[in-house]
Protein backbone atom coordinates (compact mmCIF):
# COMPACT_ATOMS: atom_id res chain seq x y z
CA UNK A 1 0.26 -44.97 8.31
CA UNK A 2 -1.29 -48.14 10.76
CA UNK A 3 -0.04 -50.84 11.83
CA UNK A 4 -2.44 -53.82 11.89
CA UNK A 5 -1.52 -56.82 14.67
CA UNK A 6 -1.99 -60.43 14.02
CA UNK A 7 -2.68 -63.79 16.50
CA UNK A 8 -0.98 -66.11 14.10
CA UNK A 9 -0.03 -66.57 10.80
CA UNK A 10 -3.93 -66.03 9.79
CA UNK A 11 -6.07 -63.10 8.54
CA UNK A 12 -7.68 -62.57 12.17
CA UNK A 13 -6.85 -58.69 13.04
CA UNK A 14 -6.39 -58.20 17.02
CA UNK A 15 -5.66 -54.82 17.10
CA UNK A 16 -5.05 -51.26 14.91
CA UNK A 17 -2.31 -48.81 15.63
CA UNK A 18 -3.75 -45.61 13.19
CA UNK A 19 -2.39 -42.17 13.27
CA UNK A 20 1.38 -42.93 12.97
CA UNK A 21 3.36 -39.98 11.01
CA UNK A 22 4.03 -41.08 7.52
CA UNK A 23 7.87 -39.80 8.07
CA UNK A 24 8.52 -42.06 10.82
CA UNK A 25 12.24 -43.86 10.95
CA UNK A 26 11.90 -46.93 9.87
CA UNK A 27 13.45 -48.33 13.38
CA UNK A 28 10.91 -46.54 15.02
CA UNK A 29 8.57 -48.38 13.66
CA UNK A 30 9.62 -51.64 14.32
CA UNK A 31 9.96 -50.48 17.70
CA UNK A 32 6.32 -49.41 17.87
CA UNK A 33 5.35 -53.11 16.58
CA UNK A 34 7.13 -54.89 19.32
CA UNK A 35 6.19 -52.66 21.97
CA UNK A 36 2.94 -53.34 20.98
CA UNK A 37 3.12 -57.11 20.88
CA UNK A 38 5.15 -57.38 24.11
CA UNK A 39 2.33 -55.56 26.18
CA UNK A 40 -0.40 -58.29 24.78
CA UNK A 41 1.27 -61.53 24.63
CA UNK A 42 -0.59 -64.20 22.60
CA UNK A 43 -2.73 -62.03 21.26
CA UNK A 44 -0.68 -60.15 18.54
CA UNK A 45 2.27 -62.23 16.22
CA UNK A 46 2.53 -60.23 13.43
CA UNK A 47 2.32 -56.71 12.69
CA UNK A 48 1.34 -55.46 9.57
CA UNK A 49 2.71 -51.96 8.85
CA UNK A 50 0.22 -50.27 6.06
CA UNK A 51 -0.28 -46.91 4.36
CA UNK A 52 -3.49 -45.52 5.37
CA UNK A 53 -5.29 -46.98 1.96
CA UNK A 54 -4.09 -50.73 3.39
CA UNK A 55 -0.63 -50.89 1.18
CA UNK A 56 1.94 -53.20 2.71
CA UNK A 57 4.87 -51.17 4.02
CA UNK A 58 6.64 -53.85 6.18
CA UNK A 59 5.87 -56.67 8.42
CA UNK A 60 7.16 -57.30 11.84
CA UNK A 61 7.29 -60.90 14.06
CA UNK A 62 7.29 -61.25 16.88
CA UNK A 63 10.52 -63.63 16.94
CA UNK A 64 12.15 -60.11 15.81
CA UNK A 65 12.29 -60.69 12.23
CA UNK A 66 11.21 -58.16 9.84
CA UNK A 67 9.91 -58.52 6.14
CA UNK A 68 9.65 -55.90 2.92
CA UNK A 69 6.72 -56.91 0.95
CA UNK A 70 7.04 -58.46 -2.20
């Protein structure tokens, strides 16, 4: 599992987060997201959690809302 971070609402990848367990708790997760857009403010929005072939899992804002995919 990744997670891929976003600057906005566009396409424009910051930053990847590979490696992640593909059993991890859900909150754990989301935890991981925000952690990671806390320490780089401005530069990551949205996180993009993603199986390691680039399926959607989840997505995470920054303003602590949190999305299934459709």
């Amino acid at each position: 599992m990744r997670i891929d971070f976003y600057a906005n609402w566009s396409n424009v990848r910051q930053e990847t987060v590979t490696d992640l367990p593909d059993d991890m708790p859900r909150e754990q997760i989301i935890e991981q997201a925000h952690a990671v857009m806390t320490a780089h403010p401005g530069r990551a929005h949205t996180a993009a959690v993603r199986t390691d072939e680039g399926g959607p899992l989840l997505f995470v804002y920054r303003d602590g809302r949190v999305r299934d995919p459709q």
